[in-house]
N, C-alpha and C. Protein backbone atom coordinates (compact mmCIF):
# COMPACT_ATOMS: atom_id res chain seq x y z
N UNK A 1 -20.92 7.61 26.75
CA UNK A 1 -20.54 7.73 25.35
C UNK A 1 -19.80 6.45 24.95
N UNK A 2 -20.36 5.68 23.61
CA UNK A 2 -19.41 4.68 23.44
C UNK A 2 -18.43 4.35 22.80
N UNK A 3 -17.43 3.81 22.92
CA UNK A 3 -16.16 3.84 22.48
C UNK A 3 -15.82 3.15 21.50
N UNK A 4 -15.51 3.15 20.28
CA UNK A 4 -15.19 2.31 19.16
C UNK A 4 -13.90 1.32 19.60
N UNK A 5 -14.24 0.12 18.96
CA UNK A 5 -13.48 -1.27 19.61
C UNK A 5 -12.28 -0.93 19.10
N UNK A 6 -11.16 -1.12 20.05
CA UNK A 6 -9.86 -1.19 19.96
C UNK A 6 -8.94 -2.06 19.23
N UNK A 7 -10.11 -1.86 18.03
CA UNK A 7 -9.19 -2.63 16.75
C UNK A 7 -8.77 -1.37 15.37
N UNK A 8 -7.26 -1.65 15.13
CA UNK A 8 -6.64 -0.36 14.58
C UNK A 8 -6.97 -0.80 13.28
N UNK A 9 -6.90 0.48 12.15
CA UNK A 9 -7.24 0.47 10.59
C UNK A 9 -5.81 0.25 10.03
N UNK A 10 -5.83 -0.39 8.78
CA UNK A 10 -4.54 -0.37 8.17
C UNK A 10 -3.85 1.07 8.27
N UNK A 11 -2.70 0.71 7.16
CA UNK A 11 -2.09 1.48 7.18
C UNK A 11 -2.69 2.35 5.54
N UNK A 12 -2.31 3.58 5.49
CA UNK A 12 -2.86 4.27 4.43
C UNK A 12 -4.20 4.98 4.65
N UNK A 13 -4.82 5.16 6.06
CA UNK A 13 -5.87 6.38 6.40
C UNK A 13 -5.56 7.29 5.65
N UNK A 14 -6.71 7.86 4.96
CA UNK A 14 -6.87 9.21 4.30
C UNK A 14 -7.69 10.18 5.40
N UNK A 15 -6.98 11.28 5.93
CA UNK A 15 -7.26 12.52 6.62
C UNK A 15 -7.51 13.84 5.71
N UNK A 16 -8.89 14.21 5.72
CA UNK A 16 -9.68 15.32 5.09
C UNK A 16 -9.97 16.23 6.29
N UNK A 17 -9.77 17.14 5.43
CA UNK A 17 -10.31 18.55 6.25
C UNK A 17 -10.42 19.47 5.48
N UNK A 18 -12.13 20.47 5.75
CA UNK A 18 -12.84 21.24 4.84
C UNK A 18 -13.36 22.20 5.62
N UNK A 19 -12.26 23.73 6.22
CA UNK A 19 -12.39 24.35 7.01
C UNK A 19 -14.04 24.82 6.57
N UNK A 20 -14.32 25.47 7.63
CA UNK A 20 -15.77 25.96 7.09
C UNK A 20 -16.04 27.68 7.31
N UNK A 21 -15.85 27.84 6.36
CA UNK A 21 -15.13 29.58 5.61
C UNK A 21 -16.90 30.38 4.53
N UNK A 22 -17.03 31.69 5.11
CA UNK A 22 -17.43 32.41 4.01
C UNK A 22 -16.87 33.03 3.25
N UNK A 23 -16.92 33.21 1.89
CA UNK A 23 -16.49 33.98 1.06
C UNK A 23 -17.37 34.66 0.04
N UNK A 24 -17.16 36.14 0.16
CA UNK A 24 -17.53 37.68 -0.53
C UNK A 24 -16.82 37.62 -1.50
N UNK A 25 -17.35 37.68 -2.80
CA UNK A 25 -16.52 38.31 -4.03
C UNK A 25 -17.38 39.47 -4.87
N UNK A 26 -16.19 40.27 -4.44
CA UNK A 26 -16.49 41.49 -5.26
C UNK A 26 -16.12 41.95 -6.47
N UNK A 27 -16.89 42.30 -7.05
CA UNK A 27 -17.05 42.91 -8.43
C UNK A 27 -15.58 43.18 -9.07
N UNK A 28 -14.97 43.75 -8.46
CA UNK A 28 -13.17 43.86 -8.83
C UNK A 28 -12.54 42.64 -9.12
N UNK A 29 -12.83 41.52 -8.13
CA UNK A 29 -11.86 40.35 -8.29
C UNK A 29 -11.66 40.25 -7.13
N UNK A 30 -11.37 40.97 -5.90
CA UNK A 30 -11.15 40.86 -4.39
C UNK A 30 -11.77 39.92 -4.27
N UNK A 31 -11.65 38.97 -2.82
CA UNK A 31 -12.51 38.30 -2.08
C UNK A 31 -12.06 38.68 -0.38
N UNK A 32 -13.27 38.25 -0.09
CA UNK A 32 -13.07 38.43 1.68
C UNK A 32 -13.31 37.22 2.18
N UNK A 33 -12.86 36.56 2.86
CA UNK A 33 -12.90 35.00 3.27
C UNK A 33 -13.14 34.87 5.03
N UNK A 34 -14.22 34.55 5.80
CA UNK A 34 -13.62 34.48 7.34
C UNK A 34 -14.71 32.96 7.76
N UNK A 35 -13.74 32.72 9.20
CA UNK A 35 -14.51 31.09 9.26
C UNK A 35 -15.69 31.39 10.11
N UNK A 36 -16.62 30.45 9.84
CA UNK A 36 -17.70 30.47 10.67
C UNK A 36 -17.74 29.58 11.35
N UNK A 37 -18.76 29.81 12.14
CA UNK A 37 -18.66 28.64 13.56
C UNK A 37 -17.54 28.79 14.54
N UNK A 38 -18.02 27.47 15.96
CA UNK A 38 -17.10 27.78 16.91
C UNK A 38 -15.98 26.58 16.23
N UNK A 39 -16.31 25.71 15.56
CA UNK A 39 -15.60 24.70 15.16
C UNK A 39 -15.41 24.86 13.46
N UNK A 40 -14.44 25.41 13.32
CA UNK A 40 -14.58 25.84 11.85
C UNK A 40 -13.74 24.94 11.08
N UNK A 41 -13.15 23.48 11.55
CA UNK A 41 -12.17 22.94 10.62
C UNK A 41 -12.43 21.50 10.33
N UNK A 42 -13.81 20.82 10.49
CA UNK A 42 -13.79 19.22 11.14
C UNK A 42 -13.35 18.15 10.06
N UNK A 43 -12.58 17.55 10.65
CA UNK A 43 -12.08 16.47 9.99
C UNK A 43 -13.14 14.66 9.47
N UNK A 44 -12.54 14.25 8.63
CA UNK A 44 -12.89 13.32 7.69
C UNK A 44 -11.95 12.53 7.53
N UNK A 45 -11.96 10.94 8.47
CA UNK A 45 -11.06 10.22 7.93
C UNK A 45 -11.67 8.80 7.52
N UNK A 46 -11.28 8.09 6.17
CA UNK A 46 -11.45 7.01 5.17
C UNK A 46 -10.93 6.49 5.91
N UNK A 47 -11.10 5.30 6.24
CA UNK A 47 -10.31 4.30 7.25
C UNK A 47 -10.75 2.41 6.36
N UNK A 48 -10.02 1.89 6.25
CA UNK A 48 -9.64 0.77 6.09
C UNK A 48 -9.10 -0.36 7.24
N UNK A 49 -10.30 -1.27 7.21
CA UNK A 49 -9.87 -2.43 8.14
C UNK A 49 -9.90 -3.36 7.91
N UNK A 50 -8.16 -4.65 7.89
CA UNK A 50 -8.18 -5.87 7.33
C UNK A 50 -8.24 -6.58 8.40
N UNK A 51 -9.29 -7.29 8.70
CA UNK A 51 -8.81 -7.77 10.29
C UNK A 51 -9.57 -9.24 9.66
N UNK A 52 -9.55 -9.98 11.09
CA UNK A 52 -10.31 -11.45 11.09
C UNK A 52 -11.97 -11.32 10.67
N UNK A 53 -13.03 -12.49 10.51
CA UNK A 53 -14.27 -12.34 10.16
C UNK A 53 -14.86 -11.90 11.38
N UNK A 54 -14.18 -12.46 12.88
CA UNK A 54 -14.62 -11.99 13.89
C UNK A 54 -14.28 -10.68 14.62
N UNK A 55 -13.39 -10.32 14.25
CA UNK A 55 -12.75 -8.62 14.16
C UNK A 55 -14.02 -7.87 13.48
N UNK A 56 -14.33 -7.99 11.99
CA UNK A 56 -15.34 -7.62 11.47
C UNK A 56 -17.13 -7.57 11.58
N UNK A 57 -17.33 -8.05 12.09
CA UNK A 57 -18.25 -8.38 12.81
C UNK A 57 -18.55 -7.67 13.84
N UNK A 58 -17.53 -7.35 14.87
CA UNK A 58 -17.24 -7.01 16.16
C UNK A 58 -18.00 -5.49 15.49
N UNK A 59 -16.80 -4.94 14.88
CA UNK A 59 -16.74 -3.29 13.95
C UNK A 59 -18.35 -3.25 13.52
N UNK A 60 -19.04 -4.03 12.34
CA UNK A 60 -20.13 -4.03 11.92
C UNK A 60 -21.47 -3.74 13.13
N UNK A 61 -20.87 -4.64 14.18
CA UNK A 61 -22.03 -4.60 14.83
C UNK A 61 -22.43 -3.37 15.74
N UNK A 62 -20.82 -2.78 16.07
CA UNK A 62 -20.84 -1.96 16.61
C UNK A 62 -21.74 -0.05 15.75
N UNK A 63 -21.16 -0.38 15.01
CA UNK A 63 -21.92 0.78 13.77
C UNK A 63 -23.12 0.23 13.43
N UNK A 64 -23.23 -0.83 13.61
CA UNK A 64 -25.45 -0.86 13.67
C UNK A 64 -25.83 -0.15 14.21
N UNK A 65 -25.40 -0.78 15.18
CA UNK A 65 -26.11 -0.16 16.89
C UNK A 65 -26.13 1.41 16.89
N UNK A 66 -24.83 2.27 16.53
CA UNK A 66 -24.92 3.61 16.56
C UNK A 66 -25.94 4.14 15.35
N UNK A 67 -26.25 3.50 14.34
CA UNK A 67 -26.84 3.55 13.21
C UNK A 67 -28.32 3.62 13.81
N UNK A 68 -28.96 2.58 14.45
CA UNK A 68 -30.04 2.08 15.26
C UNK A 68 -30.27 3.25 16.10
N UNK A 69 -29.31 3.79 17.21
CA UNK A 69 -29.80 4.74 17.85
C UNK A 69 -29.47 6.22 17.13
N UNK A 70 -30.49 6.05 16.61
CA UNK A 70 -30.14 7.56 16.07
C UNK A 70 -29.04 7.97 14.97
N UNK A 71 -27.83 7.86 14.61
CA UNK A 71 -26.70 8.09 14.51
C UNK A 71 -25.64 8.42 15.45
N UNK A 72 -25.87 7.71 16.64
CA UNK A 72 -25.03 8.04 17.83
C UNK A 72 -23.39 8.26 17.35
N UNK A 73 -23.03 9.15 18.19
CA UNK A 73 -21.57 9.07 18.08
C UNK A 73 -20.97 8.69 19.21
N UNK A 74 -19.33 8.38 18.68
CA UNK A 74 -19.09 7.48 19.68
C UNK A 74 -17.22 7.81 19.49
N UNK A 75 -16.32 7.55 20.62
CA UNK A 75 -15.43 8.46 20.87
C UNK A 75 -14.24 7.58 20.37
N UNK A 76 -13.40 7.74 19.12
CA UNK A 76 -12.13 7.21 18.41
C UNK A 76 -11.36 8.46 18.17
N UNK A 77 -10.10 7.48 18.51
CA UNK A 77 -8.86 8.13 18.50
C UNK A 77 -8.04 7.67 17.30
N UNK A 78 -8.08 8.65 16.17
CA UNK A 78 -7.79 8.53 14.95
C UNK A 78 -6.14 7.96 15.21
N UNK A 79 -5.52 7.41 14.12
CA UNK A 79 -4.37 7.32 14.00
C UNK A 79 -3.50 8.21 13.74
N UNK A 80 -2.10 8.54 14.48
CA UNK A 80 -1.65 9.41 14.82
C UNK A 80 -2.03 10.56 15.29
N UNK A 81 -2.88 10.39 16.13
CA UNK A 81 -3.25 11.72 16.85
C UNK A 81 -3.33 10.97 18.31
N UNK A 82 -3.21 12.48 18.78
CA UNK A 82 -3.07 12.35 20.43
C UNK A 82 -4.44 12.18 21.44
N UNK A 83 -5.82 12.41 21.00
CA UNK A 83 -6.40 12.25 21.49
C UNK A 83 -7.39 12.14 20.98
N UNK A 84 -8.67 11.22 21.74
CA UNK A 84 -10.39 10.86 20.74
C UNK A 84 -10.78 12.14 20.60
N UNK A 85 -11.56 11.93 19.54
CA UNK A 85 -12.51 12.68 18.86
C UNK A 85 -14.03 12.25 19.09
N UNK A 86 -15.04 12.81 18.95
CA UNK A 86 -16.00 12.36 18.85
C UNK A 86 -16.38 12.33 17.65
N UNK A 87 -16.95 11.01 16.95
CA UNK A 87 -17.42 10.61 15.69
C UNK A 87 -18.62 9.95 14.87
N UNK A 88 -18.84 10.40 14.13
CA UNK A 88 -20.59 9.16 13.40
C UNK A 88 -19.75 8.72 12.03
N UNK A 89 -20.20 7.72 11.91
CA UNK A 89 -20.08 7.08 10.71
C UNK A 89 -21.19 6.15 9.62
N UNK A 90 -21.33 7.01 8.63
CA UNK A 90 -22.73 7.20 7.90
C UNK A 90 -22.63 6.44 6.84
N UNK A 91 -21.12 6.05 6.91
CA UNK A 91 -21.22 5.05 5.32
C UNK A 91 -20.36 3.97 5.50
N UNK A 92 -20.82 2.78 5.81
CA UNK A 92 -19.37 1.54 5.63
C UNK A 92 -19.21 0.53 4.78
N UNK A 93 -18.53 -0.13 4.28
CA UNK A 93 -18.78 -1.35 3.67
C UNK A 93 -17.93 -2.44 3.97
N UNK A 94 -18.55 -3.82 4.04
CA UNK A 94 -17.81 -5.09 3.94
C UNK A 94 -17.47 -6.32 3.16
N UNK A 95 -16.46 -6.34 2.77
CA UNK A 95 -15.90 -7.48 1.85
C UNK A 95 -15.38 -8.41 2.53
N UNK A 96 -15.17 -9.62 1.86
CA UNK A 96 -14.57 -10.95 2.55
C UNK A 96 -14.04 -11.66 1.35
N UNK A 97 -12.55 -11.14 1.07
CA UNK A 97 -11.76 -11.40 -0.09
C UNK A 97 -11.24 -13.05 0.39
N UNK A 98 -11.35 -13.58 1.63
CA UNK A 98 -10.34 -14.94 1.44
C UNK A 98 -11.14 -15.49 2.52
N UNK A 99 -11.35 -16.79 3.03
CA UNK A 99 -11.65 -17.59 3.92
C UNK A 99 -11.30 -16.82 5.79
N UNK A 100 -11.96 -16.29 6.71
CA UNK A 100 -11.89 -15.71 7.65
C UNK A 100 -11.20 -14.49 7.65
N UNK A 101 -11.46 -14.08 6.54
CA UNK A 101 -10.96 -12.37 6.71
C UNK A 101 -11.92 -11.70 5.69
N UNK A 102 -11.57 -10.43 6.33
CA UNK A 102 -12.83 -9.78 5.91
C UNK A 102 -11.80 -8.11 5.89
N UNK A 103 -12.60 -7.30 5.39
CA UNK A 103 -12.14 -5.76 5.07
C UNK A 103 -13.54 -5.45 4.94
N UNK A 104 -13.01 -3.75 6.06
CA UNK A 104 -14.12 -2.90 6.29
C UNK A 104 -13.78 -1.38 5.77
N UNK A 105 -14.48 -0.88 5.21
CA UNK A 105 -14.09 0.36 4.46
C UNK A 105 -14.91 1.34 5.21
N UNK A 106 -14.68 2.30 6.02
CA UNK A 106 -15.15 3.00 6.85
C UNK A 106 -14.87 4.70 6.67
N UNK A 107 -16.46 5.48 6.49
CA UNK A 107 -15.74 7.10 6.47
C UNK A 107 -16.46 7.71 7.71
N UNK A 108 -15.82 8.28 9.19
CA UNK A 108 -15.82 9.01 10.29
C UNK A 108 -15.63 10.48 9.90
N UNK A 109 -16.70 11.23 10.31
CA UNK A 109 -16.97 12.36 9.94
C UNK A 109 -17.00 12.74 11.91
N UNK A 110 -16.08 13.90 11.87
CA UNK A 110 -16.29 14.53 13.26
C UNK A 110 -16.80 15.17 13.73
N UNK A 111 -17.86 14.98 14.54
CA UNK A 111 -18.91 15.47 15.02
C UNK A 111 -18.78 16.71 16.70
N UNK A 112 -19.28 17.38 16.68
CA UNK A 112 -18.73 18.50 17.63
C UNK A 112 -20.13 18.46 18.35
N UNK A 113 -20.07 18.15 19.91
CA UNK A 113 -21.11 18.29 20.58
C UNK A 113 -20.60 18.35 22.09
N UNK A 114 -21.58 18.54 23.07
CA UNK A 114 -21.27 18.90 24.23
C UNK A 114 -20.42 17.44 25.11
């Protein structure tokens, strides 16, 4: 499994989470709500990276490649948390606001597999 390069995102990660719940509504106004799945809560984090052109690059090339095979996922350890996750990342983008720097706008969706 491959490991996303050990280059950290700014500061200001946005952490989403969109438990994954049915809900019954009945005719009264009641509802009945319960989660489905064995993984009913997966997280979504926006990640932002200001790094060098060669920092960027590094990141880019690495999300080809998982892009290329399939949508491979590949194992990051979000900020402030204690341990990797397994992750795909389906949407990125790159800017290059000044002479050797570059910003990568990145959304990791967590993926649950064996």
């Amino acid at each position: 499994m491959p490991t996303f390069p050990s280059i950290s995102p700014t500061y200001g990660v946005r952490k989403n989470s969109k438990p994954n719940a049915r809900t019954v509504k009945f005719g009264d106004g009641y509802e009945q709500s319960i989660t489905f799945g064995l993984n009913q809560n997966p997280k979504t984090f926006a990640l932002t990276f200001e790094v060098s052109e060669t920092d960027a690059d590094t990141i880019e090339t690495f999300l080809d490649e998982r892009a290329a095979n399939n949508m491979e996922s590949f194992d990051f350890t979000p900020p402030g948390e204690s341990s990797s996750s397994k992750f795909v990342c389906e949407d990125w983008s790159k800017s290059i606001p000044y002479l050797n720097r570059a910003t990568i706008q990145a959304t990791f969706r967590q993926r649950f597999e064996p």
